[in-house]
Every structure is written in C-alpha cells, then in structure tokens.
C-alpha atoms as a PDB file:
ATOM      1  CA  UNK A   1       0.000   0.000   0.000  1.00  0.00           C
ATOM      2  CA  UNK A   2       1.214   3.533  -0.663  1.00  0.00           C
ATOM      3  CA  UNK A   3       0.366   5.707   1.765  1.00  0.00           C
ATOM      4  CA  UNK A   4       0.186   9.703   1.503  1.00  0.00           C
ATOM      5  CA  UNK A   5       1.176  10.829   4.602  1.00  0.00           C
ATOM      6  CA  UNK A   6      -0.006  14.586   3.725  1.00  0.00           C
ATOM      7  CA  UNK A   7      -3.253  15.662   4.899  1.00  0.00           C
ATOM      8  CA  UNK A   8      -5.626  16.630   2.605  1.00  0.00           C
ATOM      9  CA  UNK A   9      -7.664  19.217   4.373  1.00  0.00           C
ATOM     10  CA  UNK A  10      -9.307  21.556   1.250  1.00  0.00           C
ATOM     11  CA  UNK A  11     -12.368  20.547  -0.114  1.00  0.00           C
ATOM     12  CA  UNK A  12     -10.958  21.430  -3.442  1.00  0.00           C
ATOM     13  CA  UNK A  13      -8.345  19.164  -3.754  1.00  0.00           C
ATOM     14  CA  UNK A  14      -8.771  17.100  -7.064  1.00  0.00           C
ATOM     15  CA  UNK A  15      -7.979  13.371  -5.313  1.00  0.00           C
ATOM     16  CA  UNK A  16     -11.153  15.147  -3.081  1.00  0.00           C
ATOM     17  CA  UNK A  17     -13.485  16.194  -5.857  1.00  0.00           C
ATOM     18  CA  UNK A  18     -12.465  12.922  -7.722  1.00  0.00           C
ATOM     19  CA  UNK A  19     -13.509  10.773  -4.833  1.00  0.00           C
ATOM     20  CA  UNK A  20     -16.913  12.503  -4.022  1.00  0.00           C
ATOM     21  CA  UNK A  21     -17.746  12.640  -7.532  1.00  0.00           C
ATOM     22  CA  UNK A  22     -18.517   8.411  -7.554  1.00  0.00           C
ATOM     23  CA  UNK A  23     -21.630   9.491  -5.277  1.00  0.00           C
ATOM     24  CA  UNK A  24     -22.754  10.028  -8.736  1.00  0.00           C
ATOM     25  CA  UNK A  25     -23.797   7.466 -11.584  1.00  0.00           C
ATOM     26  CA  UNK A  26     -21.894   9.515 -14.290  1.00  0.00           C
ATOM     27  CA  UNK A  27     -18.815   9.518 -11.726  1.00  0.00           C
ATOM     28  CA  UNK A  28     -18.459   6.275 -11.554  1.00  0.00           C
ATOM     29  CA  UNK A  29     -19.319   5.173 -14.901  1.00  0.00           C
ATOM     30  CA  UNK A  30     -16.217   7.768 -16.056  1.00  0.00           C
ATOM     31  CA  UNK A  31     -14.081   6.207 -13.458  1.00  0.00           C
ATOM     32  CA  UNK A  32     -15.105   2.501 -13.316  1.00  0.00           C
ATOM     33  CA  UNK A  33     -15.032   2.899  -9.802  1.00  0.00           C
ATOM     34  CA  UNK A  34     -17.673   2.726  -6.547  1.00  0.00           C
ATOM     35  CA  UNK A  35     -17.523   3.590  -2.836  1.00  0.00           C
ATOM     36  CA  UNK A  36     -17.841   1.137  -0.206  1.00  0.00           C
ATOM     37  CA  UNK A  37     -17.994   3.281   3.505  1.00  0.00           C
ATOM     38  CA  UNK A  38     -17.492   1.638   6.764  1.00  0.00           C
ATOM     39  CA  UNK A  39     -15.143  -0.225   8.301  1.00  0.00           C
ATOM     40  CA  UNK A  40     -16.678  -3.870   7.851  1.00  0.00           C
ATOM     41  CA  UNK A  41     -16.752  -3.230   4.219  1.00  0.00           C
ATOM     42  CA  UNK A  42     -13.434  -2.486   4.320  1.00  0.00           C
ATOM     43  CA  UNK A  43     -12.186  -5.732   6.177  1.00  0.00           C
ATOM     44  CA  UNK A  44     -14.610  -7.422   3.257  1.00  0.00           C
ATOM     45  CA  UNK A  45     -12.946  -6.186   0.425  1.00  0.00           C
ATOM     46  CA  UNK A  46      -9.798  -7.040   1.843  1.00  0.00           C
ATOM     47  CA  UNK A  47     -10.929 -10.215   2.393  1.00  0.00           C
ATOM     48  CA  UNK A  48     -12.522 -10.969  -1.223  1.00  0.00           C
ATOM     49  CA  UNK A  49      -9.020  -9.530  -2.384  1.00  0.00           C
ATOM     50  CA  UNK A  50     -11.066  -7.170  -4.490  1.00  0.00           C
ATOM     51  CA  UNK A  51      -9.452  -4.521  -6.872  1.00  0.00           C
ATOM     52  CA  UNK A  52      -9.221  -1.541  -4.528  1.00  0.00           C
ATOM     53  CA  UNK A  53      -7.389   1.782  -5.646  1.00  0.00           C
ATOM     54  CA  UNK A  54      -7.605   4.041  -2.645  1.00  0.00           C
ATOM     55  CA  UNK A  55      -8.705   4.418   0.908  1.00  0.00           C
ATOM     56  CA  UNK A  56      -9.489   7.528   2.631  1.00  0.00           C
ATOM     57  CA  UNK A  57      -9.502   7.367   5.705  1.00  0.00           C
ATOM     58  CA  UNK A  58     -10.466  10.923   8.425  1.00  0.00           C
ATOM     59  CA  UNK A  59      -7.833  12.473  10.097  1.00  0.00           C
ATOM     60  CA  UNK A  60      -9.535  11.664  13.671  1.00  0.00           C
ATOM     61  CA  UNK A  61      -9.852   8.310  13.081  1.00  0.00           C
ATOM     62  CA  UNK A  62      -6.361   7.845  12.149  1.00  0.00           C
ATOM     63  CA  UNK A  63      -4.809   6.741  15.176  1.00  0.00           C
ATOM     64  CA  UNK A  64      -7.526   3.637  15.530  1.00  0.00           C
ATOM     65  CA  UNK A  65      -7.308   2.437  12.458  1.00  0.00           C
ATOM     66  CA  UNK A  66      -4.218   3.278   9.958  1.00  0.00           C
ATOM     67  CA  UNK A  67      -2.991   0.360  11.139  1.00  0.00           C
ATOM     68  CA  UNK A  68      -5.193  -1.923  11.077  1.00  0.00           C
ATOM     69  CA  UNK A  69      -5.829  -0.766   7.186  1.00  0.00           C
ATOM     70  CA  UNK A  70      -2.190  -1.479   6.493  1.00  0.00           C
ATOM     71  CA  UNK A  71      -2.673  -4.815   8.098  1.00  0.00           C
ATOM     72  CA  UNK A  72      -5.540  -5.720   6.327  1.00  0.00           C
ATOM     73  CA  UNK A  73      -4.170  -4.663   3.021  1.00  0.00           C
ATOM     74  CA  UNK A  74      -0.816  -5.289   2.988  1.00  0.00           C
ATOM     75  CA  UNK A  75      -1.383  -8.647   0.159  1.00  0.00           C
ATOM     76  CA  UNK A  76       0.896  -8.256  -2.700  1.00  0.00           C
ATOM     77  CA  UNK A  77      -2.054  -7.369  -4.796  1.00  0.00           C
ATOM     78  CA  UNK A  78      -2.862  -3.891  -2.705  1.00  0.00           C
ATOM     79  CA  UNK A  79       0.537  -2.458  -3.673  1.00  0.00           C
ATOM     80  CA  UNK A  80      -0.906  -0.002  -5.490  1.00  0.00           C
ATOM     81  CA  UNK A  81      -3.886   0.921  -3.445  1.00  0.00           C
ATOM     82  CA  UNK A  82      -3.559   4.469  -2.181  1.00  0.00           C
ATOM     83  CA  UNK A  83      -4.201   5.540   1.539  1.00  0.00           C
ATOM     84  CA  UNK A  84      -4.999   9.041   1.392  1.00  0.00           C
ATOM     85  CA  UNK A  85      -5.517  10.700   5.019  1.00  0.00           C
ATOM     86  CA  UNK A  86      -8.033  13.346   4.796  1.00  0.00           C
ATOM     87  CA  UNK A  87      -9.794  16.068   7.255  1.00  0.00           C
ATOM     88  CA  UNK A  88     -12.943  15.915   8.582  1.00  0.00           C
ATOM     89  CA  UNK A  89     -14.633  18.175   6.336  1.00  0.00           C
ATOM     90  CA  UNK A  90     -13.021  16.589   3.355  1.00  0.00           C
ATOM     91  CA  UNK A  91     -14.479  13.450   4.483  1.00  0.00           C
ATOM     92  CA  UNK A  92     -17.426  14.390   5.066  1.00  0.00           C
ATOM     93  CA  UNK A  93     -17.425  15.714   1.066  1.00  0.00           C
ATOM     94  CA  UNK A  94     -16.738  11.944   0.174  1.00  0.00           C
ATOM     95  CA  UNK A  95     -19.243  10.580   2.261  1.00  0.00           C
ATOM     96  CA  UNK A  96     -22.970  10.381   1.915  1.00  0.00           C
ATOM     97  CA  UNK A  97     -23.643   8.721   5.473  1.00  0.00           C
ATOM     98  CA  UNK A  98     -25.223  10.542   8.139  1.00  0.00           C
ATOM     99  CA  UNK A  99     -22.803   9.418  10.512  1.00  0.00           C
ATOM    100  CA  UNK A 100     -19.703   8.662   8.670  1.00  0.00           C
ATOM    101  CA  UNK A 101     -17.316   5.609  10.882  1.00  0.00           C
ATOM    102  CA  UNK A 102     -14.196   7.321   8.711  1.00  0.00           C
ATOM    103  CA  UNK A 103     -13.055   5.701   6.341  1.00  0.00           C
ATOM    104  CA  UNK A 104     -13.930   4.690   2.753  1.00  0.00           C
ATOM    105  CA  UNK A 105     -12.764   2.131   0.477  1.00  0.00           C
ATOM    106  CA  UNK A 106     -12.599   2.842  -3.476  1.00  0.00           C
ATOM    107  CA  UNK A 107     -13.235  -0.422  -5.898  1.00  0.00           C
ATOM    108  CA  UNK A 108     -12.706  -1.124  -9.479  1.00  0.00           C
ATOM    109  CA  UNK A 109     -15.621  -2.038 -11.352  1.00  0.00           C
ATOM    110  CA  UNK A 110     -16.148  -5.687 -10.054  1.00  0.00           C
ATOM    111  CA  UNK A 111     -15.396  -8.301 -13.119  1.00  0.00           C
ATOM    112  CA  UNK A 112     -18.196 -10.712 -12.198  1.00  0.00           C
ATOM    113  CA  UNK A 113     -20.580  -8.236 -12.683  1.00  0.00           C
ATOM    114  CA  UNK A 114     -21.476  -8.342 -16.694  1.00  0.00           C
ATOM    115  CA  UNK A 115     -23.635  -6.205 -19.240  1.00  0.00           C
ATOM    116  CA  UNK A 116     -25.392  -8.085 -22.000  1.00  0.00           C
ATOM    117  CA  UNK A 117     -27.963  -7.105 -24.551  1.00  0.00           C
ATOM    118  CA  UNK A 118     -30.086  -9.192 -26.227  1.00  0.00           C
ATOM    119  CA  UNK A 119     -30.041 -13.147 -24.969  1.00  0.00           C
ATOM    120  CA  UNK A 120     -30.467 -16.279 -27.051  1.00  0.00           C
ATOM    121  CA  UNK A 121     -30.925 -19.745 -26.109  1.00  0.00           C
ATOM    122  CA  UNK A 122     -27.515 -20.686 -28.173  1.00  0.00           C
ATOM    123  CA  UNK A 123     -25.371 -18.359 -25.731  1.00  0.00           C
ATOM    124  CA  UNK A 124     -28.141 -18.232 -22.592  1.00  0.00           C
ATOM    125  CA  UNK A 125     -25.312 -17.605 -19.668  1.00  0.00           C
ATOM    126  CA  UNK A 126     -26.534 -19.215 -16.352  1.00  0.00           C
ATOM    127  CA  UNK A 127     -24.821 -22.479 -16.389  1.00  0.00           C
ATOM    128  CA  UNK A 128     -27.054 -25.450 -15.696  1.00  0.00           C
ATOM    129  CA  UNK A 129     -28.377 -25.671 -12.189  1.00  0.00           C
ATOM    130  CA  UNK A 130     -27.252 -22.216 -10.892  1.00  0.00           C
ATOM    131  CA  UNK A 131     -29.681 -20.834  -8.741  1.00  0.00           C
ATOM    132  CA  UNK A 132     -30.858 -17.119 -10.378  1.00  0.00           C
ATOM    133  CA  UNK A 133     -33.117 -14.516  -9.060  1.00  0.00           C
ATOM    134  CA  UNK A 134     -34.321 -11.729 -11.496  1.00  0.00           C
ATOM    135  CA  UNK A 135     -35.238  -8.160 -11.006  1.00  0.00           C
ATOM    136  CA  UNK A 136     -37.371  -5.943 -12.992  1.00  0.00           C
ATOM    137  CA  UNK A 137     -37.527  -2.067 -12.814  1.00  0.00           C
ATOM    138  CA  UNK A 138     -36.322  -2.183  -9.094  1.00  0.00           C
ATOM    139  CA  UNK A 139     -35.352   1.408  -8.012  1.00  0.00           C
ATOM    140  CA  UNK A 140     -35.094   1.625  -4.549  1.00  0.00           C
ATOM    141  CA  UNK A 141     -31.347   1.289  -3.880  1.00  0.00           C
ATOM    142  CA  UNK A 142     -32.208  -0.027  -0.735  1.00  0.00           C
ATOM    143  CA  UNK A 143     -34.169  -2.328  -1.417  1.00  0.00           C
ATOM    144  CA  UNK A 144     -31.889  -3.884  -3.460  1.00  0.00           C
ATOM    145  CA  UNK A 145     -29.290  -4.449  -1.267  1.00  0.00           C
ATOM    146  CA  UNK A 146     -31.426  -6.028   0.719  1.00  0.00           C
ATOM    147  CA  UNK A 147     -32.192  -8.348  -1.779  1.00  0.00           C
ATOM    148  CA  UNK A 148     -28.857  -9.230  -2.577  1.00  0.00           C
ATOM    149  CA  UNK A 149     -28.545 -10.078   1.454  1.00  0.00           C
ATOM    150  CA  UNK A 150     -31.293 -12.369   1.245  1.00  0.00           C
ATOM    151  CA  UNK A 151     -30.220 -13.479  -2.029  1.00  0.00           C
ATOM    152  CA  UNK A 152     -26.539 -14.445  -0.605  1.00  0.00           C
ATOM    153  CA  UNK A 153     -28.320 -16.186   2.350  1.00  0.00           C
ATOM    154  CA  UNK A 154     -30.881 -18.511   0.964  1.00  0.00           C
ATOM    155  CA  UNK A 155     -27.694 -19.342  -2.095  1.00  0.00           C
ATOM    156  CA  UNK A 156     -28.788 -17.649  -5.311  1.00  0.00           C
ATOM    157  CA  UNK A 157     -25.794 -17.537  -6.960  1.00  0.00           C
ATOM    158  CA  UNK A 158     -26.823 -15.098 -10.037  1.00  0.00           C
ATOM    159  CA  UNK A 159     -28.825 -12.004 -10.082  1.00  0.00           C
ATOM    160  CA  UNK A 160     -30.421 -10.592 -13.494  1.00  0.00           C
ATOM    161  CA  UNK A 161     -31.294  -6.960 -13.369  1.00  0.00           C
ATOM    162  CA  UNK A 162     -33.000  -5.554 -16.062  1.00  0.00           C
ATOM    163  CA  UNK A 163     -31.453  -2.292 -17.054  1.00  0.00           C
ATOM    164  CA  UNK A 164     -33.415   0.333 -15.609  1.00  0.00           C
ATOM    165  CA  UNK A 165     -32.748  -1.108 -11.950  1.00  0.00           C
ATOM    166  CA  UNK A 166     -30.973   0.830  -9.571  1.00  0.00           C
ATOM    167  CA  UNK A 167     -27.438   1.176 -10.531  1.00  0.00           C
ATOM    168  CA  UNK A 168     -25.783  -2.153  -8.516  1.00  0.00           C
ATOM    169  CA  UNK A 169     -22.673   0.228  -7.505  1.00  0.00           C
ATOM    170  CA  UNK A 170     -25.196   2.815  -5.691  1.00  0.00           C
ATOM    171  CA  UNK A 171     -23.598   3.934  -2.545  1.00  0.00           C
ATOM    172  CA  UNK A 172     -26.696   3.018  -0.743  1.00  0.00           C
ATOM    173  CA  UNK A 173     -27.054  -0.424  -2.282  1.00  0.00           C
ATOM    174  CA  UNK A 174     -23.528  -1.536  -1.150  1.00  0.00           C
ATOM    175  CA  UNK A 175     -24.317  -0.370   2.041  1.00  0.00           C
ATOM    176  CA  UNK A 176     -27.540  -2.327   2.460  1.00  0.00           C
ATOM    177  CA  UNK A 177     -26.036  -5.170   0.471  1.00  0.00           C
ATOM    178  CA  UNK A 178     -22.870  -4.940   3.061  1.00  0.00           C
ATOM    179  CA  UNK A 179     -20.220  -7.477   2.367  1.00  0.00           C
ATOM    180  CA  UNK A 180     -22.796  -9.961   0.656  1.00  0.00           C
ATOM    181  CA  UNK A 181     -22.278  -7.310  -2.914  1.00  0.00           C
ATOM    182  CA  UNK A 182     -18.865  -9.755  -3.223  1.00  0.00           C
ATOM    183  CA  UNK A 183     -20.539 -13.448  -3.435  1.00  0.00           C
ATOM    184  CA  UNK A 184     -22.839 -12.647  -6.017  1.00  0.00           C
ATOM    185  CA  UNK A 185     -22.806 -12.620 -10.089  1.00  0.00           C
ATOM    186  CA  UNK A 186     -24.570 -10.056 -11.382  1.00  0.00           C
ATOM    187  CA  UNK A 187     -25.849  -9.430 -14.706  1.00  0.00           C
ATOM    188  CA  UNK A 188     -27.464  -6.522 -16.134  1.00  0.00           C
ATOM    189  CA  UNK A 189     -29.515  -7.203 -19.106  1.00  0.00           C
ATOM    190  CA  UNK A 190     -30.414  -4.252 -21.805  1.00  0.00           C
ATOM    191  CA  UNK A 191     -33.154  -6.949 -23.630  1.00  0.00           C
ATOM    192  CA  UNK A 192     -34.885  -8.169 -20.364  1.00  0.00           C
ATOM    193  CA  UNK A 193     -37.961 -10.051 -22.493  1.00  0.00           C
ATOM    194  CA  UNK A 194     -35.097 -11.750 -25.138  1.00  0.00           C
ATOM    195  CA  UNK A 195     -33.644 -13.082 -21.287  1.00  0.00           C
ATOM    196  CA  UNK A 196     -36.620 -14.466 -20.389  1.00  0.00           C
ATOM    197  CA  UNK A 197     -37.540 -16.005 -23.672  1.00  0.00           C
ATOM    198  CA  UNK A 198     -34.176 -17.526 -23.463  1.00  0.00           C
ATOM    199  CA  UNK A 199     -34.385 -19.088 -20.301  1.00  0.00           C
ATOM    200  CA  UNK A 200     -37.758 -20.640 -21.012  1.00  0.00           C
ATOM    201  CA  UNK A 201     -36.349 -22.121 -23.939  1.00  0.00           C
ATOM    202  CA  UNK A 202     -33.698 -23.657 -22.357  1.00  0.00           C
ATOM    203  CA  UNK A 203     -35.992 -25.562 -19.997  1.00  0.00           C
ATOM    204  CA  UNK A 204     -36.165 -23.181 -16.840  1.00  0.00           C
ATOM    205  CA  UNK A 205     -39.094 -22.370 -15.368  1.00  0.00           C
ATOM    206  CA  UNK A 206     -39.851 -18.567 -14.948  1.00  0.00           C
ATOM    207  CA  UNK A 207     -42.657 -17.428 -12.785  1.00  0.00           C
ATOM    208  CA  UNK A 208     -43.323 -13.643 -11.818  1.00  0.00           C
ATOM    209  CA  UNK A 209     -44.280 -12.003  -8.669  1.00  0.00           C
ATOM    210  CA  UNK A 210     -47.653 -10.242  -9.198  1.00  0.00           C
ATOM    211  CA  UNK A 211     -50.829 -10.060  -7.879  1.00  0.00           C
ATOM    212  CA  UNK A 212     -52.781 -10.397 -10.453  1.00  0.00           C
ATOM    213  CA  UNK A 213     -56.255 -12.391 -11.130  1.00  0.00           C
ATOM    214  CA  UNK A 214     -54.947 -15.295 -12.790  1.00  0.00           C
ATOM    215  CA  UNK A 215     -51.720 -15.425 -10.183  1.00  0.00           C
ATOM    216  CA  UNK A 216     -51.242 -18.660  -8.403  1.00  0.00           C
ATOM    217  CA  UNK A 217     -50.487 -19.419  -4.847  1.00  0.00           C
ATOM    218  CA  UNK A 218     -47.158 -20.198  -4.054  1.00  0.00           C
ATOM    219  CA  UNK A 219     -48.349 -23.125  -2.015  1.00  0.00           C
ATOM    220  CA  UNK A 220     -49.526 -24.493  -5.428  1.00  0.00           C
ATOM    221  CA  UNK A 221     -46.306 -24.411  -6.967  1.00  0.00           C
ATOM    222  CA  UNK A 222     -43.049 -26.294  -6.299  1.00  0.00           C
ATOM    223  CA  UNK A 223     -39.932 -24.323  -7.156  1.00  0.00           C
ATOM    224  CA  UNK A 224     -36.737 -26.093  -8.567  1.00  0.00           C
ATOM    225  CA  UNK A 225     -33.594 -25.436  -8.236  1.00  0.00           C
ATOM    226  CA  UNK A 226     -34.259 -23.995 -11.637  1.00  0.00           C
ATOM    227  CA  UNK A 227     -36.849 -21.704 -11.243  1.00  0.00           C
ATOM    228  CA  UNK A 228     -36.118 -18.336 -12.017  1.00  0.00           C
ATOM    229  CA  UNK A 229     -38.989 -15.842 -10.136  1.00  0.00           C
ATOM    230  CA  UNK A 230     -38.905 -12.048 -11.476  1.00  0.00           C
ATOM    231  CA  UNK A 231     -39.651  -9.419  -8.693  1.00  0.00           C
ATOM    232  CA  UNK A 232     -41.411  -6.065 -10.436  1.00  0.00           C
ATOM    233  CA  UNK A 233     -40.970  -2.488  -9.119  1.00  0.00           C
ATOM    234  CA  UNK A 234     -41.719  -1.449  -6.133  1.00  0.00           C
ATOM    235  CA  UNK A 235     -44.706   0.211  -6.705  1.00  0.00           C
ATOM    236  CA  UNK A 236     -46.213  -0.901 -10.079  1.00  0.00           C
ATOM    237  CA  UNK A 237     -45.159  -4.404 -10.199  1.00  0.00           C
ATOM    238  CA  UNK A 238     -44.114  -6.510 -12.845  1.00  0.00           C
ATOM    239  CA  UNK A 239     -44.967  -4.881 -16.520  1.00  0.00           C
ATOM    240  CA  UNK A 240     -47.665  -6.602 -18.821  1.00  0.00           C
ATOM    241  CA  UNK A 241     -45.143  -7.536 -20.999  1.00  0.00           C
ATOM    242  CA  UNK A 242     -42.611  -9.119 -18.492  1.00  0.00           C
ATOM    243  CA  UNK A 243     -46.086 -11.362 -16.881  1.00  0.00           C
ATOM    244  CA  UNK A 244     -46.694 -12.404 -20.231  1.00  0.00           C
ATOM    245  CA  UNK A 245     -43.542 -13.185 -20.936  1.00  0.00           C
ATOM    246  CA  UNK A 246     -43.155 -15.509 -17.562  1.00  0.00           C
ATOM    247  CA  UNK A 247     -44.829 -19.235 -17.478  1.00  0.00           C
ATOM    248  CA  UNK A 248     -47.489 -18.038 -14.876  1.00  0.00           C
ATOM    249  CA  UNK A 249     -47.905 -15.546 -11.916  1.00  0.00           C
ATOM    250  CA  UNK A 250     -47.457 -16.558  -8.323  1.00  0.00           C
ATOM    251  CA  UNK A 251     -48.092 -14.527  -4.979  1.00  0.00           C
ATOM    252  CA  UNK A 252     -47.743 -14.963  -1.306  1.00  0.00           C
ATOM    253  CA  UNK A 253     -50.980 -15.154   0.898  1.00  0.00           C
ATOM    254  CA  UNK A 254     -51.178 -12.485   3.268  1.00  0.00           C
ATOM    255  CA  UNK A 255     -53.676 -10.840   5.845  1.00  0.00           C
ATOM    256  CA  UNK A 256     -56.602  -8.755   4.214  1.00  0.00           C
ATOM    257  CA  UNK A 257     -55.120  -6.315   6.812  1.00  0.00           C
ATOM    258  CA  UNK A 258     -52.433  -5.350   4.049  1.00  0.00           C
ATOM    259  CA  UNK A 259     -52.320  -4.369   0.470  1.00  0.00           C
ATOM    260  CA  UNK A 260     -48.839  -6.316  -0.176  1.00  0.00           C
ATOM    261  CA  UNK A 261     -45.277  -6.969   1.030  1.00  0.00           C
ATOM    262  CA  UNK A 262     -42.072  -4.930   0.594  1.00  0.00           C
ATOM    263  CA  UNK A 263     -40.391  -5.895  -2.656  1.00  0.00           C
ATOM    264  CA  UNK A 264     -37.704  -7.219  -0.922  1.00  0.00           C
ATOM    265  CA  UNK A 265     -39.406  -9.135   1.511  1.00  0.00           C
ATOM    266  CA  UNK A 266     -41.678 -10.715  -0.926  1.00  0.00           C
ATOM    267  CA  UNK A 267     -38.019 -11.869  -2.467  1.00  0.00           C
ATOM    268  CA  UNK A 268     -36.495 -13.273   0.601  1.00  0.00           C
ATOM    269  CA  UNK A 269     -39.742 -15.303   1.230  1.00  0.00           C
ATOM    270  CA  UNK A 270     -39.322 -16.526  -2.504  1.00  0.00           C
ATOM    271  CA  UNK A 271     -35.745 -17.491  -2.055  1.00  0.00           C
ATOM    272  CA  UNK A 272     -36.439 -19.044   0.970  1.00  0.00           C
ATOM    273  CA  UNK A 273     -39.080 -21.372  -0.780  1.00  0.00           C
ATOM    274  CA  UNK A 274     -37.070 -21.976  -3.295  1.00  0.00           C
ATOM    275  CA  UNK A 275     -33.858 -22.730  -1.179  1.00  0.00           C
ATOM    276  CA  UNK A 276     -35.505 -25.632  -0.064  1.00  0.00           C
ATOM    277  CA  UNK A 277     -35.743 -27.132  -3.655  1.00  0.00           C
ATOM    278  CA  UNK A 278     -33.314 -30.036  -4.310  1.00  0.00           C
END
C-alpha cells in the first residue's frame, strides 16, 4: 500500500473532488469505480481480495485504524492501493452517510458483474443448475441491497437486473447489500424479455411475482432449483409484458389487513421457498 502521509484538508483538492464525484452514476461510470464506507466493508474487500485503488480514511480516526488498514491490506495485490488521510470536512465531502465511521474504500468495477444485450438460447449464460433470481424495474437502492442479502443467504448464486434497476454500484445499495455485494454474479440485461424467452427455452421455469387475477399461490407451486422468479418495481409491479412473458404468476398469501409486502421481503420469502428445492 502507498500511503500519503499529507493531509488533505481543502475541499478542493482534485484526489477530493475525484472521490466525491462516484456518489454520482456519471462519476463512476467515467471512473469505473464505486464507494464502499465503513469499516466492515473495508475488512470485506480485503478479504474478497477485491481490486481496490484508494482508501481515505479521516484524520480523527487515524490513530484507531491506519494500522489496522495497512494490516488488512498489505497482500501483494494492494501495492498499489492508495491511503490518502483526509480532514474531517473533506471526508465528510466523500461521504454520503449521516454518521460517517471514517473511512472509505474505493473499488474497481467488479469483473463478475457483466452487461449483455439481447439473450439467445444458443449463448443463454446461467450455467445449468445455478440458482438465479431476477429483477425488474427495481429502483429503490435499498431495497436492493437487501435483496442481494437475502439473495446471498438462501444461495442464489446469479442475479439478473433488467437495465433500468438501480445502478448495482449505488452507494446506498452496497451499504444495504454490506459485504454480501462480493458473493454474487450479477448481470445486467439491456433486452430483459429476449432473457426471459431464453431461459424458457432452455428448460427453466420462470414465474413472476404479481398479484394479479390469474396469479397462483405459491403453495400451489413447487420451485426447482431452476426456477427463475422475477420481482417487479416497487410500486407498479411486474410490466404486462414481463407477466406475459413468464410461465405463470405466483403470490404470497397475506392478511386482508395489508395491500402487499415490501419488494424485498416478498423476495427473501421466494428465495427461501425456493432454497428448499433439491
């Protein structure tokens, strides 16, 4: 690790502006790069041996934890990474948490998550038996981190976002995700339907989360391993087209108390059903 020993203490400063700038989806998209804040993310990404390019870490919370940073990455493969020590203020530019624990950790565009456009059954890319959850028109970066949690707990192994989800490297998804953002493939798909189509074709099963007249139960269906269930947005639901496109609609019973669940609790209870598949 190289680390700047110079404070950085105007808000100015380019490294500064650079850094606060991947808030931003046009940021990171010119950088290739996303923020990860906290300490435990930090210790994750070390972990994962993830490509990480700086740290910036506050000036008050030096004396806890600059070494414990050069501890954690001092791998072969964090040579490069930059430790930048900054002033509060400056930090506080960087950050977008309320209550900041100091430092930050800066990440390369991860390489197992992938962009695709249109899908065909010839070169459909979840490989036979992985377990894949798919998201339409999600937008709540919140929400889905969470899902990715739940999704890393009840072992999906591949997510498929359709392309106007929540950016995957939002600072508030990684921070819901937390450390579960690094066990997951992701892929983002531009032609959502052709991905469906695809994976019907190739003999999966593809329900869709809706609650719709001609929805089934989920007690009368029995999820495989296979299955691929598509959560809609969080406040319309899955599109027309994207029900049409599925094999048939399912839904989870609940009270008449309550007009539906969360979007990403209605996902965790799906995984969870599913998890028990063979």
């Amino acid at each position: 690790m190289i680390v700047q020993n110079e404070v950085l203490k105007s808000r100015q400063n380019q490294t500064v502006k650079w850094a606060a700038s991947l808030q931003s989806k046009k940021g990171r998209e010119e950088s290739g790069c996303f923020l990860c804040e906290g300490e435990k993310l930090a210790r994750e990404a070390a972990a994962a041996h993830l490509p990480v390019s700086h740290i910036f870490l506050s000036e008050d919370r030096r004396e806890q934890l600059e070494g414990e940073l050069l501890s954690l990455f001092s791998d072969k493969i964090f040579e490069n990474t930059k430790l930048f020590i900054v002033s509060e203020e400056c930090f506080c530019k960087i950050s977008s948490e309320i209550a900041p624990q100091g430092v930050i950790t800066i990440i390369k565009y991860l390489d197992f998550f992938k962009n695709k456009d249109i899908i065909y059954k010839e070169d459909f890319f979840l490989a036979p038996g992985e377990r894949a959850l798919a998201l339409s028109s999600i937008r709540d970066p919140g929400n889905l981190g969470s899902v990715i949690r739940s999704a890393v707990a009840f072992g999906i192994e591949h997510l498929v976002l359709s392309d106007d989800c929540v950016s995957i490297y939002n600072p508030k998804t990684v921070r819901s995700a937390m450390g579960s953002l690094f066990r997951i493939k992701v892929t983002v798909v531009k032609d959502f339907l052709s991905f469906l189509s695809a994976a019907r074709a190739v003999g999966r099963h593809v329900y869709s989360a809706e609650l719709s007249q001609t929805a089934r139960p989920i007690g009368e269906l029995s999820l495989k391993r296979d299955s691929i269930v598509v959560i809609g947005n969080e406040g319309h639901g899955v599109s027309e087209e994207v029900s049409r496109a599925c094999e048939c609609g399912l839904y989870i019973p609940i009270s008449e108390k309550t007009e539906s669940l969360n979007a990403s609790v209605a996902a965790a209870i799906l995984m969870w059903e599913q998890s028990k598949a063979e």
